[in-house]
Protein backbone atom coordinates (compact mmCIF):
# COMPACT_ATOMS: atom_id res chain seq x y z
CA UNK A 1 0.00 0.00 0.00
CA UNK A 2 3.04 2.46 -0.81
CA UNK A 3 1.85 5.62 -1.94
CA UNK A 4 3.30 6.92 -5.18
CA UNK A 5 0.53 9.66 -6.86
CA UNK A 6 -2.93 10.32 -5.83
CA UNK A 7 -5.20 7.74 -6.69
CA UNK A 8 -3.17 4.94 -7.72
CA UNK A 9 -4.14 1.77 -7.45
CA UNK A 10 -1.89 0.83 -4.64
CA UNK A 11 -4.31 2.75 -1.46
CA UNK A 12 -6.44 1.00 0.65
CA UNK A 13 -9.44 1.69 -0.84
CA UNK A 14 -8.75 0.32 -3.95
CA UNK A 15 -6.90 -2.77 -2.10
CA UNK A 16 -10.41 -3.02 0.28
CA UNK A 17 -12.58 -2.68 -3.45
CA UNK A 18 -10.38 -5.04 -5.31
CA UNK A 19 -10.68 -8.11 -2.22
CA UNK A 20 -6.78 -7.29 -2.26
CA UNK A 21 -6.58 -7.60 -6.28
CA UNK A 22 -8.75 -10.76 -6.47
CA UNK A 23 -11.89 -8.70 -8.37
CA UNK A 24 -12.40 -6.29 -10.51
CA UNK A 25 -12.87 -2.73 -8.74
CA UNK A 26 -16.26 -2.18 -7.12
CA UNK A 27 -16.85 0.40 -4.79
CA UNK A 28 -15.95 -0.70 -1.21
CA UNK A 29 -18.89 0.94 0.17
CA UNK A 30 -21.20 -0.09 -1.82
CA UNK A 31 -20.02 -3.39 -1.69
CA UNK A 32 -20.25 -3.47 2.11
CA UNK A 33 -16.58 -3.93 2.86
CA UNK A 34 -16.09 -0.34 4.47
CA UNK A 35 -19.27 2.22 5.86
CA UNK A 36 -19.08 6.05 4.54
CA UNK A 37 -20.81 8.44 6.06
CA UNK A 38 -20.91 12.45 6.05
CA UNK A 39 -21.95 14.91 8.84
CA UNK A 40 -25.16 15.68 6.67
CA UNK A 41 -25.97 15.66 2.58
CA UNK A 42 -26.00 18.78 1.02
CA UNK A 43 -25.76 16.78 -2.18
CA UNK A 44 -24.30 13.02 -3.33
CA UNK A 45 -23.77 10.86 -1.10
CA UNK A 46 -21.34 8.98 1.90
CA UNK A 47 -20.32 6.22 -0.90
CA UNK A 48 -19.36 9.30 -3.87
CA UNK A 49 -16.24 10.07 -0.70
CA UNK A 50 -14.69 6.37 -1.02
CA UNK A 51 -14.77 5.93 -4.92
CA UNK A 52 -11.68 5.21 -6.59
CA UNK A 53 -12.62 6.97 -9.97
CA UNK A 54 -15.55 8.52 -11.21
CA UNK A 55 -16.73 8.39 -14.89
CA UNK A 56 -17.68 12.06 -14.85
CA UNK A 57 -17.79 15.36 -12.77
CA UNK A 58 -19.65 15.09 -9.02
CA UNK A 59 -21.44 16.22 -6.77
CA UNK A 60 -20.84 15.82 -3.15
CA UNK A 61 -20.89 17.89 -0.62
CA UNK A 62 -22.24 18.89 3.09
CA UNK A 63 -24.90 20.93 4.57
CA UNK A 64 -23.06 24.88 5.06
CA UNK A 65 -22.73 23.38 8.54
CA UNK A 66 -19.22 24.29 10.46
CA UNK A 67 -17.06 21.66 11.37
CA UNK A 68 -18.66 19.14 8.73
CA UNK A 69 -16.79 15.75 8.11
CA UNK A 70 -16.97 12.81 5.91
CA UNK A 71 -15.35 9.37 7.23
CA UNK A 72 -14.99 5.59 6.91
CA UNK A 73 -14.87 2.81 8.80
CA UNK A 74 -12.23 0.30 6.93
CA UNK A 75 -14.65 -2.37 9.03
CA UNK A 76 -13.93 -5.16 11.40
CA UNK A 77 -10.52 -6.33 11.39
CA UNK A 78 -8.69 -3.73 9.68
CA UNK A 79 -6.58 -1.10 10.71
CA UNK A 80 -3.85 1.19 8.67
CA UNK A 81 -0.98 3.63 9.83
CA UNK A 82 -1.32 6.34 7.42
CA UNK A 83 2.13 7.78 5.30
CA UNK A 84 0.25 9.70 2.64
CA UNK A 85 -3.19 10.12 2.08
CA UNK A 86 -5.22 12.37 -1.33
CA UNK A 87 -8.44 13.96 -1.64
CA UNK A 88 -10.67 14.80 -4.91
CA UNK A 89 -12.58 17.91 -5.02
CA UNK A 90 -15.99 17.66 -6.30
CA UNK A 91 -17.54 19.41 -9.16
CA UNK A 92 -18.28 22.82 -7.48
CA UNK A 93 -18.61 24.91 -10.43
CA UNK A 94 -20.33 28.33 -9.38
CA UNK A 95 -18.68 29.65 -13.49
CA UNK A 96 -15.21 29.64 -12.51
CA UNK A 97 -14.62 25.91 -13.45
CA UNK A 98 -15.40 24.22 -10.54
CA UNK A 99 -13.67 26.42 -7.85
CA UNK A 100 -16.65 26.15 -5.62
CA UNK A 101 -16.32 25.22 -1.94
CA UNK A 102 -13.11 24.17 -2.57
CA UNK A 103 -11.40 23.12 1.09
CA UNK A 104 -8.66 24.87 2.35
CA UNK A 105 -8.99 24.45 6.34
CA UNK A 106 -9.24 20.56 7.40
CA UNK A 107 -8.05 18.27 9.30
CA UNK A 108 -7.16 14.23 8.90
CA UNK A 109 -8.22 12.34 11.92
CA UNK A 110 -7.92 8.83 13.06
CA UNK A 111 -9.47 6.81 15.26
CA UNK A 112 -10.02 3.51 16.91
CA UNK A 113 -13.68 3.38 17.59
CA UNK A 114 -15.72 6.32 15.78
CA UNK A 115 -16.03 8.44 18.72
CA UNK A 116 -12.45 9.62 20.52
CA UNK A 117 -10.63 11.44 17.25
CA UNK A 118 -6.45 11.83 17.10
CA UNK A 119 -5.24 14.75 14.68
CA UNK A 120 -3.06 13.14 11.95
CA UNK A 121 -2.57 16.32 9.80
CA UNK A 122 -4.19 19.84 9.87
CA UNK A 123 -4.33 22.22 7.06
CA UNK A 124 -4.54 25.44 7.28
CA UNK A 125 -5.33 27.88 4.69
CA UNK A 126 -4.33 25.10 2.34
CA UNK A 127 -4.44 25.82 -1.55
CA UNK A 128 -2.98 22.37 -2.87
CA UNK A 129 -6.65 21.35 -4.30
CA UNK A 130 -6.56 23.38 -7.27
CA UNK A 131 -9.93 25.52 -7.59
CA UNK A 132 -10.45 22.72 -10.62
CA UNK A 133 -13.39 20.63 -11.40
CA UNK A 134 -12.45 16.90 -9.39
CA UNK A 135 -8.91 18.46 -8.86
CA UNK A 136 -7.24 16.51 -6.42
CA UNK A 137 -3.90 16.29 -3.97
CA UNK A 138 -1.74 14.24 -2.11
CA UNK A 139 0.04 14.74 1.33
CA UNK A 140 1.95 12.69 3.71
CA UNK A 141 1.15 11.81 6.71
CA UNK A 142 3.94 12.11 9.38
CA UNK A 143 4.41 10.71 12.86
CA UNK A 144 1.52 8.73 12.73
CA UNK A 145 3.03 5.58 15.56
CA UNK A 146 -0.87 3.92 15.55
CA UNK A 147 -2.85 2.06 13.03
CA UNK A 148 -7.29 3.32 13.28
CA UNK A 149 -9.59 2.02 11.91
CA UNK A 150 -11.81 4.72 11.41
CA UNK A 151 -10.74 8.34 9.07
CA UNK A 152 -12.38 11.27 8.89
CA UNK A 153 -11.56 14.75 7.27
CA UNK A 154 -12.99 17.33 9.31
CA UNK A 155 -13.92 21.07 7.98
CA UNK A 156 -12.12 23.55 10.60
CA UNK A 157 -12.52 26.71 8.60
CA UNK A 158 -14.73 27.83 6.00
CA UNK A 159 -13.75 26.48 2.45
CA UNK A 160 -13.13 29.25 -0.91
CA UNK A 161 -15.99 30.32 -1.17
CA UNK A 162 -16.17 31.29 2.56
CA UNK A 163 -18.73 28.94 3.54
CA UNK A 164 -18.69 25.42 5.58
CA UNK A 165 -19.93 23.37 2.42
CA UNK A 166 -17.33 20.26 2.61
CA UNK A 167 -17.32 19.03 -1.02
CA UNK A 168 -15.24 16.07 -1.57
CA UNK A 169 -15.55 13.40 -4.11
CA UNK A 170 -12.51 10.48 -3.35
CA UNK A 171 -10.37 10.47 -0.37
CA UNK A 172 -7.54 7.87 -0.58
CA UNK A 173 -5.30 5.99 2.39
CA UNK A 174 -1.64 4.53 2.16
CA UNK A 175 0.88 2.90 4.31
């Protein structure tokens, strides 16, 4: 699961939707092998934020609630120490080709049960998601000593269009 560009096939994800390169690609989520869920729906849904690739532009997006947050739950059994980890912007096009809502405060979080949350990476003022239509961006994760099995990016600041719409269309997990 070594990282080497965003959205590879070698993330967890894709590993989880593949039954570790035994099937063709499915969606984990909606194959029941991890749960995806978002503070609220503006728009899309919890199973648009694990999707390895997406045949066009999407959706998907919270309520303009402040500190929104979309997750998974890698399920039963399964746990990952994060090195690197990439998000995909949604389509978010307000006429400016898709640099709606684009994030730019967040945070990467971890957790063992859903409920107590450890800070693996915070951004702040953050402009590496180019304001791009399903634009997308890698980081690495560092000093992260546990495995979780739970990941959530939480919304600590309003996004680019100075609202707490978190639109995000693929998050992917290495290490």
């Amino acid at each position: 699961l070594t990282f080497a560009s965003a959205f590879d096939t070698n993330g967890v994800l894709h590993h989880i939707g593949t039954a570790g390169g035994r099937e063709a690609y499915r969606n984990p989520h909606g194959a029941g092998r991890v749960v995806a869920a978002m503070s609220s729906v503006g728009n899309g849904s919890p199973e648009k934020f694990v999707q390895h690739q997406h045949a066009g532009s999407v959706y998907n997006f919270t309520r303009n609630e402040p500190n929104s947050w979309m997750s998974v739950d890698l399920g039963e059994g399964r746990s990952l120490r994060p090195d690197h980890y990439c998000l995909r912007h949604g389509h978010g096009n307000n006429g400016n080709n898709g640099s709606a809502h684009v994030l730019r405060h967040w945070r990467l979080e971890g957790s063992h049960d859903g409920r107590a949350w450890v800070a693996l990476r915070t951004h702040t003022n953050d402009a590496s998601i180019a304001t791009a239509s399903m634009a997308t961006a890698a980081w690495p994760v560092e000093g992260a000593t546990e495995a979780f099995r739970h990941f959530r990016i939480l919304q600590t600041g309003e996004n680019s269009n100075s609202n707490n719409h978190l639109m995000c269309a693929g998050i992917e997990l290495y290490g």
